[in-house]
N, C-alpha and C. Protein backbone atom coordinates (compact mmCIF):
# COMPACT_ATOMS: atom_id res chain seq x y z
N UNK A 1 0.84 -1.20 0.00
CA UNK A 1 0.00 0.00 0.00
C UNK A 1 0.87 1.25 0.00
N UNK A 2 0.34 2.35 -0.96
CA UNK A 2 1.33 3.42 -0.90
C UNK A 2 0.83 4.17 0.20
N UNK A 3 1.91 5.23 0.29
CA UNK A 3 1.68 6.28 1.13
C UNK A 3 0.04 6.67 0.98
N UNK A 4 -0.28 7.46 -0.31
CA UNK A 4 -1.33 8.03 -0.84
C UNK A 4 -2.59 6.95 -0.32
N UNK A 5 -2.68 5.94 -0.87
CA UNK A 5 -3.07 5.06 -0.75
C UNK A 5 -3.98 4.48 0.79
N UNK A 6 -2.72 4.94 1.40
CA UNK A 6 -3.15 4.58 3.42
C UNK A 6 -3.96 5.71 3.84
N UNK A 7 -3.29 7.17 3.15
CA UNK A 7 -3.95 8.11 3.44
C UNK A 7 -5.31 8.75 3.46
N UNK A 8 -5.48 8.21 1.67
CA UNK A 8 -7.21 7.93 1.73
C UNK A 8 -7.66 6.73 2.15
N UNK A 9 -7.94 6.12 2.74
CA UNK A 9 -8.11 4.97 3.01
C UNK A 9 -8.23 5.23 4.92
N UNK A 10 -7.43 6.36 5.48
CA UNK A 10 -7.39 6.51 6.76
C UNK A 10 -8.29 7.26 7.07
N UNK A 11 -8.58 8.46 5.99
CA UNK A 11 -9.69 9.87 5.82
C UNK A 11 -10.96 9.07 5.48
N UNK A 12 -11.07 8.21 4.98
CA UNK A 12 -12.32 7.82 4.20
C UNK A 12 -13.03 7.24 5.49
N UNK A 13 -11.90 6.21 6.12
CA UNK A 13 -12.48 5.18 7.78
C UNK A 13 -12.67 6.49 8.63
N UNK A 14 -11.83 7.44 9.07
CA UNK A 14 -12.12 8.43 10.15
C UNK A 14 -13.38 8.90 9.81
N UNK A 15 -13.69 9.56 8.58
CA UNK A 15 -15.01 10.04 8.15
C UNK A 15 -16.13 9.16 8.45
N UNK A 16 -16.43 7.82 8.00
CA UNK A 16 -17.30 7.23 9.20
C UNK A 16 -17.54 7.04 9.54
N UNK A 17 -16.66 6.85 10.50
CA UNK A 17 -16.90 6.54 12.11
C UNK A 17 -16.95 8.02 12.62
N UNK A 18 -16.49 8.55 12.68
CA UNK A 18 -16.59 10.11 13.54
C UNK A 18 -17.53 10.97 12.54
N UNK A 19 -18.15 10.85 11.69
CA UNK A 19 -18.57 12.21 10.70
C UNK A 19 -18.02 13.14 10.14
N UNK A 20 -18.24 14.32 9.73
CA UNK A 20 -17.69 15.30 9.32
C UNK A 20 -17.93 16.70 9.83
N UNK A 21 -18.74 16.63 11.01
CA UNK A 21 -19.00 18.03 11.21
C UNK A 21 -17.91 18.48 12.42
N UNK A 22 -17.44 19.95 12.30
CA UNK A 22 -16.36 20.35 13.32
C UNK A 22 -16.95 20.93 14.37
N UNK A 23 -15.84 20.49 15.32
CA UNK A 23 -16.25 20.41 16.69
C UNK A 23 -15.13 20.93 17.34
N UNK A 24 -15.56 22.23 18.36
CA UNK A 24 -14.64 22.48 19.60
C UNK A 24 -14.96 21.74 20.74
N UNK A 25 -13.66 21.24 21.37
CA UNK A 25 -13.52 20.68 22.66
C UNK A 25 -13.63 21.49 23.87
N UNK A 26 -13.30 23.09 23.39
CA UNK A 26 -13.11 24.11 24.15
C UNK A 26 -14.22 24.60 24.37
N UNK A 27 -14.68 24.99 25.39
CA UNK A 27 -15.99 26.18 25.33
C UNK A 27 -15.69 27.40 25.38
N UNK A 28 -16.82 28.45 24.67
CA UNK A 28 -15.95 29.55 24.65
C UNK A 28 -17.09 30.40 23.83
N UNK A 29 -17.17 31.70 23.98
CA UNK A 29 -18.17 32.52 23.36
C UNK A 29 -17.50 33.46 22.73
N UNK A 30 -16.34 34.04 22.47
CA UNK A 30 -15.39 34.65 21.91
C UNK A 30 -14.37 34.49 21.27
N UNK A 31 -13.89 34.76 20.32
CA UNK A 31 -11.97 34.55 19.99
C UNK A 31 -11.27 34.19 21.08
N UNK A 32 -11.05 35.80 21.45
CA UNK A 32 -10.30 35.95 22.78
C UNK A 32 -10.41 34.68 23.78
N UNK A 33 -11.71 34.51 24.07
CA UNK A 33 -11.60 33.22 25.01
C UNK A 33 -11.37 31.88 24.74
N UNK A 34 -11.35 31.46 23.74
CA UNK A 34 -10.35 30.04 22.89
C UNK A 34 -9.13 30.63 22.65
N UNK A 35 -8.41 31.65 22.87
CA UNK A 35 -7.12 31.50 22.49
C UNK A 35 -7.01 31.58 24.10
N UNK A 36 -7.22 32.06 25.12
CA UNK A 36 -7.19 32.07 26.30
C UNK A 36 -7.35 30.64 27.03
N UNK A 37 -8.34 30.17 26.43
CA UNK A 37 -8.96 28.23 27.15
C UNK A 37 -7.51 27.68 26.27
N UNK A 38 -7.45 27.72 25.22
CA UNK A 38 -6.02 26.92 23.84
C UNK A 38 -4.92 27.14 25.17
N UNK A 39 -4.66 28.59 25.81
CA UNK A 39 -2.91 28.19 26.33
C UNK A 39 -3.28 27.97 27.64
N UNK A 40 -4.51 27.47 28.42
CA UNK A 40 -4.77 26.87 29.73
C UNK A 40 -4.61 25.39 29.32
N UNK A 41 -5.11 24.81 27.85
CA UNK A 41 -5.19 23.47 27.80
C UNK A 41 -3.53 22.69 27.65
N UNK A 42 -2.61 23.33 27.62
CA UNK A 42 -1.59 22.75 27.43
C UNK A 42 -1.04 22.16 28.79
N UNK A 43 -0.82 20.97 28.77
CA UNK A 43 -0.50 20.10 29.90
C UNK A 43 -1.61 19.84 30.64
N UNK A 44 -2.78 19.99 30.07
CA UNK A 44 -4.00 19.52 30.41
C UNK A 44 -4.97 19.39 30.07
N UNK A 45 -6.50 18.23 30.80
CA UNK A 45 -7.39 18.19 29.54
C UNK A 45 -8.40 19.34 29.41
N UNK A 46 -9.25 19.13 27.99
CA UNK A 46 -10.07 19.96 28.30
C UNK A 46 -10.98 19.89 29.08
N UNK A 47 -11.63 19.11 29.37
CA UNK A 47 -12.27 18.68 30.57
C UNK A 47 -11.81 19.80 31.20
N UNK A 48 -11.06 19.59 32.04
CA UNK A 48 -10.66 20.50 33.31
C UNK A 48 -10.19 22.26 32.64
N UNK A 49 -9.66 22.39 31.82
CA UNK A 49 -10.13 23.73 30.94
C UNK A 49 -11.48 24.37 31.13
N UNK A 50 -12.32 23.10 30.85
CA UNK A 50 -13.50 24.14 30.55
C UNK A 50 -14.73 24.11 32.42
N UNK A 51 -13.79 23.35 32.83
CA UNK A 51 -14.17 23.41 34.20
C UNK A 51 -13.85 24.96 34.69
N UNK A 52 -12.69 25.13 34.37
CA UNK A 52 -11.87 26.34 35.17
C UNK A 52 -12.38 27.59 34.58
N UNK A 53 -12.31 27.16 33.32
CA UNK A 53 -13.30 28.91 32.15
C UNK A 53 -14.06 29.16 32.32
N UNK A 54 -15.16 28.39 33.03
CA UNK A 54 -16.79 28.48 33.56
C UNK A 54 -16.85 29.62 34.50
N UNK A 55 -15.89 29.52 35.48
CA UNK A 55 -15.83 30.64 36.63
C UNK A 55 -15.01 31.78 35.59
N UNK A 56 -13.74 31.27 35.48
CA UNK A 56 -12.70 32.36 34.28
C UNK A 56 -13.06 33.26 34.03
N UNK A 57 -14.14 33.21 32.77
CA UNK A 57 -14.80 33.79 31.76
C UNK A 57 -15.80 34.75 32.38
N UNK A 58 -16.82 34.03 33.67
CA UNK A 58 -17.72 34.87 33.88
C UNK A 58 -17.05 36.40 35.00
N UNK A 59 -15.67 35.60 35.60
CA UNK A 59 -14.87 36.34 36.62
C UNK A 59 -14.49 37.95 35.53
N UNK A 60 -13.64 37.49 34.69
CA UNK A 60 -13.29 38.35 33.83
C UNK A 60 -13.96 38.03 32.56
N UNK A 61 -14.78 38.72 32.58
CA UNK A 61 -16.22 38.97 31.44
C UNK A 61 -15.46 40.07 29.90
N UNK A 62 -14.27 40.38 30.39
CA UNK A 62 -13.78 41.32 28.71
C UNK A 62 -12.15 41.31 28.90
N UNK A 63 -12.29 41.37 27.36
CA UNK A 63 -10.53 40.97 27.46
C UNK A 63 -9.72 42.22 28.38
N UNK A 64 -10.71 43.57 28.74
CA UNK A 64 -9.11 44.62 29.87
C UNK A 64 -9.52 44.13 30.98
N UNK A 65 -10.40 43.26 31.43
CA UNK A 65 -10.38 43.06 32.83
C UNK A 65 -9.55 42.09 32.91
N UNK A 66 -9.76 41.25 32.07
CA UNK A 66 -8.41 39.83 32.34
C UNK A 66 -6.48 40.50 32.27
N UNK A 67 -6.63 41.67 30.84
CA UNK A 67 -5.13 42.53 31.09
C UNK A 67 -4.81 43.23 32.14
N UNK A 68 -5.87 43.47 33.19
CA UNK A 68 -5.78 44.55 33.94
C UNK A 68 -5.65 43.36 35.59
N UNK A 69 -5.71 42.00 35.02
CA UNK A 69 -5.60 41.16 36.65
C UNK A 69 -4.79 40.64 37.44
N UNK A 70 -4.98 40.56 38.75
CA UNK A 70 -3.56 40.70 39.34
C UNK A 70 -3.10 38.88 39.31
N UNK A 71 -1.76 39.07 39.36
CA UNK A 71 -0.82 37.93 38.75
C UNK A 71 -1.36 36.97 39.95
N UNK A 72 -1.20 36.75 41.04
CA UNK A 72 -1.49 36.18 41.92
C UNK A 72 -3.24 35.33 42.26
N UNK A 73 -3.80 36.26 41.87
CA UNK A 73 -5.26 35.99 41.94
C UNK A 73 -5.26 35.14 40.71
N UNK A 74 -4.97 35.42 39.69
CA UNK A 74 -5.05 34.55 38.27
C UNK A 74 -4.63 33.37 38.94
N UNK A 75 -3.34 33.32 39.31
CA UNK A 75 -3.10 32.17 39.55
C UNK A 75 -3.56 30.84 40.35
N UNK A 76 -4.41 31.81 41.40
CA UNK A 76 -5.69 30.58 42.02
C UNK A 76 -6.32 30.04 41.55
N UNK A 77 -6.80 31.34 40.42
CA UNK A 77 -8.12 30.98 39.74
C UNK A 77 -7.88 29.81 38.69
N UNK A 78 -6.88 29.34 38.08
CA UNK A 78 -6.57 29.03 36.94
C UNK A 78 -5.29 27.60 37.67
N UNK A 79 -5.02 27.54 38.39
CA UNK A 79 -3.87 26.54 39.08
C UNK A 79 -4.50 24.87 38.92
N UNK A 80 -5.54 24.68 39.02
CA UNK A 80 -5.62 23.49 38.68
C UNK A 80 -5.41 22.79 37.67
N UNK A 81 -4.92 23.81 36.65
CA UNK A 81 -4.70 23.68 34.99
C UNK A 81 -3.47 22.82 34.64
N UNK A 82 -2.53 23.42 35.90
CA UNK A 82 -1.55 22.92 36.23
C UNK A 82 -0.33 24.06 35.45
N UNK A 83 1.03 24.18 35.73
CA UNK A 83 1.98 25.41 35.10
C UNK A 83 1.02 26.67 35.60
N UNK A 84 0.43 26.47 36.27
CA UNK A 84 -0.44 28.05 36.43
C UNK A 84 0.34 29.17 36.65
N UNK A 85 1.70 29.09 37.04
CA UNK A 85 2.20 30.64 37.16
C UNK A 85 2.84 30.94 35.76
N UNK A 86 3.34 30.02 34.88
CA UNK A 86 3.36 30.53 33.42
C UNK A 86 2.55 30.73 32.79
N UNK A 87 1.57 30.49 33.15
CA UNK A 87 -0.15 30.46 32.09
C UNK A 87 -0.67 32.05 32.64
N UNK A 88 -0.48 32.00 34.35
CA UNK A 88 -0.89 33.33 34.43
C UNK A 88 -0.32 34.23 33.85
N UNK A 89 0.91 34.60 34.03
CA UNK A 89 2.01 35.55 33.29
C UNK A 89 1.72 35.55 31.63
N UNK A 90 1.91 34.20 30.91
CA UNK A 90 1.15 34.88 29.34
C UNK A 90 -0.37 35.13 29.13
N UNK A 91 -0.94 34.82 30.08
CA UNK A 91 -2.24 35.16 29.75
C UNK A 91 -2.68 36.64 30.01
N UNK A 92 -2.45 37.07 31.23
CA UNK A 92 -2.06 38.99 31.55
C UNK A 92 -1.25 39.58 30.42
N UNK A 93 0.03 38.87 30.32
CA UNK A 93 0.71 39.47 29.23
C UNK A 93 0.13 39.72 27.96
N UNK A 94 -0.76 38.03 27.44
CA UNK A 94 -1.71 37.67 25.95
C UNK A 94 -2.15 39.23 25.97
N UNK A 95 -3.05 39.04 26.96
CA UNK A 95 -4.59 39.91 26.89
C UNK A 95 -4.32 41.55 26.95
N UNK A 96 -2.65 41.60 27.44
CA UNK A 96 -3.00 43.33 27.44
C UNK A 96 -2.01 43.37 26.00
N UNK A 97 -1.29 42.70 25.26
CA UNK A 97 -0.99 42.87 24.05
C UNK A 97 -2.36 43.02 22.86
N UNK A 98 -3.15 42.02 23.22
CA UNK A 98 -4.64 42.19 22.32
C UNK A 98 -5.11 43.73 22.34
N UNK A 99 -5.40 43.92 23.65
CA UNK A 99 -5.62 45.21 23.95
C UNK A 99 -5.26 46.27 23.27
N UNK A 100 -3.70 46.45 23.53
CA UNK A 100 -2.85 47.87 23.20
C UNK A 100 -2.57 47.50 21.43
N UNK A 101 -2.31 46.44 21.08
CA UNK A 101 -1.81 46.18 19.88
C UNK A 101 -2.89 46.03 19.37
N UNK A 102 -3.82 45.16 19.08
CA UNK A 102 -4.99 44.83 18.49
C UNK A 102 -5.90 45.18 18.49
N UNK A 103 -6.25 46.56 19.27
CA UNK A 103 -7.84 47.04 19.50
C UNK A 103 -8.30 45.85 20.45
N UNK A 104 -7.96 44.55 20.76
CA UNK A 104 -8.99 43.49 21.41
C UNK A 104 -9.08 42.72 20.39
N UNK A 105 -8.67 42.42 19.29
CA UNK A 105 -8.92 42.05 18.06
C UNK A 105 -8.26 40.79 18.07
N UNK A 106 -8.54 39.56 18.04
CA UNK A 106 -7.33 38.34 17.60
C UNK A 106 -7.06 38.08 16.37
N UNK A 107 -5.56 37.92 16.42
CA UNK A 107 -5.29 38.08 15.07
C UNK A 107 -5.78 37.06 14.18
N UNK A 108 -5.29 36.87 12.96
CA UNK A 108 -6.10 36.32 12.01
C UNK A 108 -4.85 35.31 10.92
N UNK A 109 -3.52 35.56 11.66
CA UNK A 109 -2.46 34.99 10.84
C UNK A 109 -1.64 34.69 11.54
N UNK A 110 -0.55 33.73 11.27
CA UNK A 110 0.40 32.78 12.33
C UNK A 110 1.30 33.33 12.47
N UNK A 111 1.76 33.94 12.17
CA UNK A 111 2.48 35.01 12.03
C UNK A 111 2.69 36.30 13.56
N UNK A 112 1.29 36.56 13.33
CA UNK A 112 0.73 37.30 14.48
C UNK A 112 0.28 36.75 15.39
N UNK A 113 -0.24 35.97 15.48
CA UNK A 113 -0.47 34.74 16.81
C UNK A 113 0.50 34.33 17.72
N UNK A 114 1.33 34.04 16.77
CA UNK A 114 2.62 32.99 17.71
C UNK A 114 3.70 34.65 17.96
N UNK A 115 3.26 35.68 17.94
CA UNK A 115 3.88 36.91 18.58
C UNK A 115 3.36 36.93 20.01
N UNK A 116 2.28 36.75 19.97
CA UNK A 116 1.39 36.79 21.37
C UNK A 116 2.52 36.09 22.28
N UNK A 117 2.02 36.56 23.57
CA UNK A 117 2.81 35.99 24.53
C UNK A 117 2.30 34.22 24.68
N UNK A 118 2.98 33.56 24.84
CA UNK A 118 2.56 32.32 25.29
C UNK A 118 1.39 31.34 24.12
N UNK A 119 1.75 31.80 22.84
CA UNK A 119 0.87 31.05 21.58
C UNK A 119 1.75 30.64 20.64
N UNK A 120 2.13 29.35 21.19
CA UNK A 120 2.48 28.75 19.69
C UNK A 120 1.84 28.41 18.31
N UNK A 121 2.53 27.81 17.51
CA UNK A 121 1.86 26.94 16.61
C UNK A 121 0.46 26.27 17.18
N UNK A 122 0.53 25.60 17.90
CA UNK A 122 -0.43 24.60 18.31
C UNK A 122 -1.45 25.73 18.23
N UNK A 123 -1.17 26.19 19.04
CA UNK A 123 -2.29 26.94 19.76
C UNK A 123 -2.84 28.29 19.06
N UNK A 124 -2.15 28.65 17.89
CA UNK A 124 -2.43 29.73 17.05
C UNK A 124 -3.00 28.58 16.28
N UNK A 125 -2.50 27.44 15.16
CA UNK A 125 -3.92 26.84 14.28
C UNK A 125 -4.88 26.56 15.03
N UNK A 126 -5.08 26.44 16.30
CA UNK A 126 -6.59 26.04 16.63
C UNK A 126 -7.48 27.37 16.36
N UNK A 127 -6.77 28.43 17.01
CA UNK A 127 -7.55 30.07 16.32
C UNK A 127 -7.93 29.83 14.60
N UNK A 128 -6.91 29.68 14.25
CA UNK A 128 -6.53 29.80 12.64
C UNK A 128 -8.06 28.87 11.76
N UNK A 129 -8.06 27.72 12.83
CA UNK A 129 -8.83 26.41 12.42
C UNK A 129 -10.16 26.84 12.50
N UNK A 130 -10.77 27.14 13.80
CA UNK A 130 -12.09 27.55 14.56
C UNK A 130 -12.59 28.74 14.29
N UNK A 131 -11.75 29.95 14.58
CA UNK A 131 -12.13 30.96 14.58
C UNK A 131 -12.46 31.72 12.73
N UNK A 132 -11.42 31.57 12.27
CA UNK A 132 -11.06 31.80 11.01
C UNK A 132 -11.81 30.89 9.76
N UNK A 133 -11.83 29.89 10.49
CA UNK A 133 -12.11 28.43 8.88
C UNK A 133 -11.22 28.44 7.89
N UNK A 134 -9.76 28.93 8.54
CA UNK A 134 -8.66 28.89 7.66
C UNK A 134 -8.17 27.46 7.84
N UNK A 135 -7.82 27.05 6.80
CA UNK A 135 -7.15 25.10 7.30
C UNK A 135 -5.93 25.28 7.71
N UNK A 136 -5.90 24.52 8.85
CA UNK A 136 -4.86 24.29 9.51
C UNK A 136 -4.67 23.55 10.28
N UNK A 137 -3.21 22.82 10.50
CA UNK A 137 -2.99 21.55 10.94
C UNK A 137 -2.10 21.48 12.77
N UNK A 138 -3.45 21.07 13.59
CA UNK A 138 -2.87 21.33 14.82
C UNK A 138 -2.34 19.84 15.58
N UNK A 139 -1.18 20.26 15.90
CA UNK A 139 -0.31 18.93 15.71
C UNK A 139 -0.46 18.80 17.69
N UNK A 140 -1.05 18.09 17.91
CA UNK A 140 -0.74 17.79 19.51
C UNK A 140 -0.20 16.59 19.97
N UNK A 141 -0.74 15.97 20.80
CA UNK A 141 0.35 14.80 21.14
C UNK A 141 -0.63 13.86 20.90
N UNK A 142 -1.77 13.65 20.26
CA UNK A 142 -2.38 12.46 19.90
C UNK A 142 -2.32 12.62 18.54
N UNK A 143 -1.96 13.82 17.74
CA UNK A 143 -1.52 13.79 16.44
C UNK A 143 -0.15 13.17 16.49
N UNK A 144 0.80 13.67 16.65
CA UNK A 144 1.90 13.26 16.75
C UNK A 144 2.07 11.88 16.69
N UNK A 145 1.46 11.52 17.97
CA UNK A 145 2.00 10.19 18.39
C UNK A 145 1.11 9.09 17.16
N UNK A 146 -0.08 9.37 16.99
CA UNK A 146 -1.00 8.49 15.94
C UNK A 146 -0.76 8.54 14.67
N UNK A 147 0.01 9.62 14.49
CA UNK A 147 0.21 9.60 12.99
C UNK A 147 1.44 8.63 12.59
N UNK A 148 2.56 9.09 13.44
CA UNK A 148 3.81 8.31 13.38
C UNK A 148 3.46 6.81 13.15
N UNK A 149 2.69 6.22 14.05
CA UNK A 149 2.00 4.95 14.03
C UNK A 149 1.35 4.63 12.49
N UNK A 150 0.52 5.60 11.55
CA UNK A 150 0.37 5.70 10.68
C UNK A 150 1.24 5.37 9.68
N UNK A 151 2.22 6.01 10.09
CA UNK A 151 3.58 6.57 8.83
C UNK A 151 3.21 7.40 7.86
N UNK A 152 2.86 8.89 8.58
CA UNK A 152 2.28 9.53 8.01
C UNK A 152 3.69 10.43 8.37
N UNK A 153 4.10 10.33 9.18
CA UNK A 153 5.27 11.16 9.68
C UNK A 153 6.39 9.99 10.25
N UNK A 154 7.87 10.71 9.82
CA UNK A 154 9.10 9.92 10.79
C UNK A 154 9.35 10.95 11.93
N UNK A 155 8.94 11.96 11.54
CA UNK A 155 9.98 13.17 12.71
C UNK A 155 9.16 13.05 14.38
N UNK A 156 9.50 13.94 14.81
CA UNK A 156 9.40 13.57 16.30
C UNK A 156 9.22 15.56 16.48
N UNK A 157 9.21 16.55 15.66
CA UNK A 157 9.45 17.97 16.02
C UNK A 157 8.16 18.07 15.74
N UNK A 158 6.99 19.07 16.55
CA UNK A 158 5.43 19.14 15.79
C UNK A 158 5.46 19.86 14.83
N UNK A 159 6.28 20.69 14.78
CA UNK A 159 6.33 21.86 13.16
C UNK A 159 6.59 21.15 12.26
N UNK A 160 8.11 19.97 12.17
CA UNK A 160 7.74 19.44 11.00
C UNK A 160 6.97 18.24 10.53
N UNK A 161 6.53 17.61 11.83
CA UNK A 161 5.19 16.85 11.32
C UNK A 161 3.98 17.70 10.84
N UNK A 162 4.13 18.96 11.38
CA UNK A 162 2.55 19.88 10.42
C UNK A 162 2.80 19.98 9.27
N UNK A 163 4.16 20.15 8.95
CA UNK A 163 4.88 20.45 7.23
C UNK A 163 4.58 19.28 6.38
N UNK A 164 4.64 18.03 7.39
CA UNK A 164 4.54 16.22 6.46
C UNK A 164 3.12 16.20 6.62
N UNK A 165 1.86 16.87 7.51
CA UNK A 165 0.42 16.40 7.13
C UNK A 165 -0.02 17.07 6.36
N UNK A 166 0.33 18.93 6.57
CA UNK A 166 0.00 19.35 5.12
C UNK A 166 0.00 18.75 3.82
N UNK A 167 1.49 18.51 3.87
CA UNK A 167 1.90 18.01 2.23
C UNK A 167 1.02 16.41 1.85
N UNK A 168 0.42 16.15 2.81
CA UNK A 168 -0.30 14.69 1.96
C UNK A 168 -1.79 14.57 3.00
N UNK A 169 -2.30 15.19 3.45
CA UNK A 169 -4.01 14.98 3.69
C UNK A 169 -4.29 16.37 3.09
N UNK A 170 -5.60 15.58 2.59
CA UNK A 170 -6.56 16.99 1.76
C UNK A 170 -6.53 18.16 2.50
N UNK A 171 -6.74 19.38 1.78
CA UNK A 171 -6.78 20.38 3.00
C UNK A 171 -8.12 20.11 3.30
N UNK A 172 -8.68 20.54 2.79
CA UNK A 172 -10.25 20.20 3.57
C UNK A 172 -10.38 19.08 5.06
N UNK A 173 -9.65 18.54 5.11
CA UNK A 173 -9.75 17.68 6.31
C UNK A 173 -8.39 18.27 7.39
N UNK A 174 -7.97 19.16 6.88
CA UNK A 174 -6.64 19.73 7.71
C UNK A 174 -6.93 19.84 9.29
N UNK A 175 -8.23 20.42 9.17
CA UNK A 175 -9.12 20.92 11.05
C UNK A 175 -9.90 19.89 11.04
N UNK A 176 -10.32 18.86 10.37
CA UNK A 176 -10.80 17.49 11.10
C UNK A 176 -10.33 16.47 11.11
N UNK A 177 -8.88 16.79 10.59
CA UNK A 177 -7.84 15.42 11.00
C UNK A 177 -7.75 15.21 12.58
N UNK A 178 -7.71 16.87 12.73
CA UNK A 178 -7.36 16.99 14.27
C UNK A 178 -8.16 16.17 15.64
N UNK A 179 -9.41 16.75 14.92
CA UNK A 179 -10.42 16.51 15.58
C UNK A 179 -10.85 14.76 15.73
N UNK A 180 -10.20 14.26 14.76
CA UNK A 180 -10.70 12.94 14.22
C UNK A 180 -9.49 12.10 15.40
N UNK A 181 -8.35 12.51 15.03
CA UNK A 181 -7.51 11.65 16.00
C UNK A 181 -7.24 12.09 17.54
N UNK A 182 -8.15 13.30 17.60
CA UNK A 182 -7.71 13.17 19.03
C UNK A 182 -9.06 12.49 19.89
N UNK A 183 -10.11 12.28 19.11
CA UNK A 183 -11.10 11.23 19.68
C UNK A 183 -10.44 9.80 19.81
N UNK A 184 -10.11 9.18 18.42
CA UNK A 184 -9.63 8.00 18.31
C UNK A 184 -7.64 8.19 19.35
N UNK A 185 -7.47 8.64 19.82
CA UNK A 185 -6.61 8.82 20.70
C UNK A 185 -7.04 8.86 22.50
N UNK A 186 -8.37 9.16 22.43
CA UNK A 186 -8.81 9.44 24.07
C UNK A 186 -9.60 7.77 24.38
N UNK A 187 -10.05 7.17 22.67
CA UNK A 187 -11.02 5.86 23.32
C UNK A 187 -10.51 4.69 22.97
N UNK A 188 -9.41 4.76 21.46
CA UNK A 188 -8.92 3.26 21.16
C UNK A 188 -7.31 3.37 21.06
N UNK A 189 -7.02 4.32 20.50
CA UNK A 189 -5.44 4.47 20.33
C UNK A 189 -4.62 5.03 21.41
N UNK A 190 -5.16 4.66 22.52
CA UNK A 190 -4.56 5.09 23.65
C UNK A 190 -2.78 5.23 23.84
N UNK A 191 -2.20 5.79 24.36
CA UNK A 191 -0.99 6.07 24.43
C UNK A 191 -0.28 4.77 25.23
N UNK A 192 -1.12 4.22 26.51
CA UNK A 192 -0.71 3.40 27.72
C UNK A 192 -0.89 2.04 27.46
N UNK A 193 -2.76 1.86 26.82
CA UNK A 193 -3.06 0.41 26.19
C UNK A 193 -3.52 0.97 24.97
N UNK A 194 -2.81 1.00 24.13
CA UNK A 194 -3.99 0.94 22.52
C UNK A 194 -4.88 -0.35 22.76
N UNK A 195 -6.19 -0.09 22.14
CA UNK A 195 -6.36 -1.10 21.26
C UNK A 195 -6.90 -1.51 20.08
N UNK A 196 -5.47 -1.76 19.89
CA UNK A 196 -5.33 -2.42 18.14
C UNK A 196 -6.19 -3.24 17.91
N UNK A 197 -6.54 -4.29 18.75
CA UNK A 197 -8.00 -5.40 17.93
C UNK A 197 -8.84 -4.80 17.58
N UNK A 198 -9.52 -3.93 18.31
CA UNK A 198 -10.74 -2.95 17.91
C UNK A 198 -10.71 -1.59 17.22
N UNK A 199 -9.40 -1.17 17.01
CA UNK A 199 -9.48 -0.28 16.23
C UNK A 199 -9.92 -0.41 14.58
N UNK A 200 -10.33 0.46 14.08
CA UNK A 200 -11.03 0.43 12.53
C UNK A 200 -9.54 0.90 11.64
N UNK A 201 -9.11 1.27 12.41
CA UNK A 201 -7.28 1.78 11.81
C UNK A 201 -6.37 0.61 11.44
N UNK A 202 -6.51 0.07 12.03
CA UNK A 202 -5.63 -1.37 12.47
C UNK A 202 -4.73 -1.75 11.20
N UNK A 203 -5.41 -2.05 10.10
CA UNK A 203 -5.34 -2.43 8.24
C UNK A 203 -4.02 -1.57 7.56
N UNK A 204 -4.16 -0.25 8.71
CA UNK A 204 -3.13 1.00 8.06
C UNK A 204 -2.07 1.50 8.63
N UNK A 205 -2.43 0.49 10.29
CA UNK A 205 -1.40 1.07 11.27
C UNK A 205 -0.01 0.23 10.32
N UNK A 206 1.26 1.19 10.58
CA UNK A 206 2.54 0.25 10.69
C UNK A 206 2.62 -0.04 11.54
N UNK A 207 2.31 -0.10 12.85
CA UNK A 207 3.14 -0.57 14.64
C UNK A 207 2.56 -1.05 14.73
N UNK A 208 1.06 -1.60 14.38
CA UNK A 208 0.05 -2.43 14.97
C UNK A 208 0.56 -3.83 15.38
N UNK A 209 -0.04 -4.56 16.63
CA UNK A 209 0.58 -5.81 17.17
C UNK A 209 -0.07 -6.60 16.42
């Protein structure tokens, strides 16, 4: 089987079993507040993200009250996230750059995203993906790790595994690749026990037992 070959054949099975319609994991009624929930979720799930944004969001209701909050208090509020005193610091920092630089405005290019304090790649295509409906490929650690398994990627860096999914899944599926493997990453392709008997992947995995 070629490359091409596994690829449709991987898009065609993800499609249905999971569908096609896109889905945030994040909750969120604003830009601002998915790029805000995006750099709380790192090193943690969303689950507990959108536990913590529930109070978050309604605490600081506009992006100058969150630039204008004190470092310490953030950090209560937001500590179960886990890294909470770096999350607090770019997130005060994020929000009063939006502010002074952006009108409040999130940007709209990767470029300008990953300027923000504390927004990488990752976390600028999920803006890019959601906010925008620009395609883009957000590489996390159930991408990473599932694709490799694939042989969709050899590298081990997430930038240039985004460079190897671009170049061979449709764009059109660029923001529901994401979405597609990080389900099949939370229920069968587990990191600790996969399981390969029951996965619908199985046919395409290379590592499969």
């Amino acid at each position: 089987m070629t490359k091409k070959e596994r690829v449709e054949g991987v898009i065609a099975a993800l499609d249905r079993e999971y569908g096609t319609d896109l889905i945030c994991y994040l909750d969120h009624e604003t830009p601002w507040q998915l790029l805000i929930a995006t750099i709380l979720s790192a090193q943690c799930t969303d689950a507990r993200v959108n536990i913590v944004t529930k109070d978050l969001f309604r605490k600081y209701d506009t992006l100058e009250k969150l630039a204008a909050a004190d470092y310490d208090e953030l950090c209560e509020d937001i500590r179960s996230t886990g890294f909470f005193r770096n999350k607090a610091a770019n997130i005060i920092a994020c929000a009063k750059q939006l502010v002074e630089k952006h009108g409040g405005v999130v940007p709209d290019t990767i470029e300008k995203l990953t300027a923000l304090p504390g927004v990488g790649r990752k976390t600028a295509n999920v803006i890019l993906g959601n906010v925008y409906q620009k395609p883009s490929v957000v590489v996390d650690t159930h991408v990473k790790r599932i694709s490799r398994k694939l042989g969709f990627t050899k590298e081990s860096d997430p930038e240039k595994i985004e460079y190897d999914l671009m170049k061979i899944l449709p764009k059109d599926h660029w923001i529901l690749y994401n979405l597609h493997i990080i389900t099949l990453g939370r229920t069968i392709c587990t990191a600790r026990s996969p399981k390969c008997e029951e996965c619908f992947l199985n046919s395409y995995c290379v590592t499969r037992k």
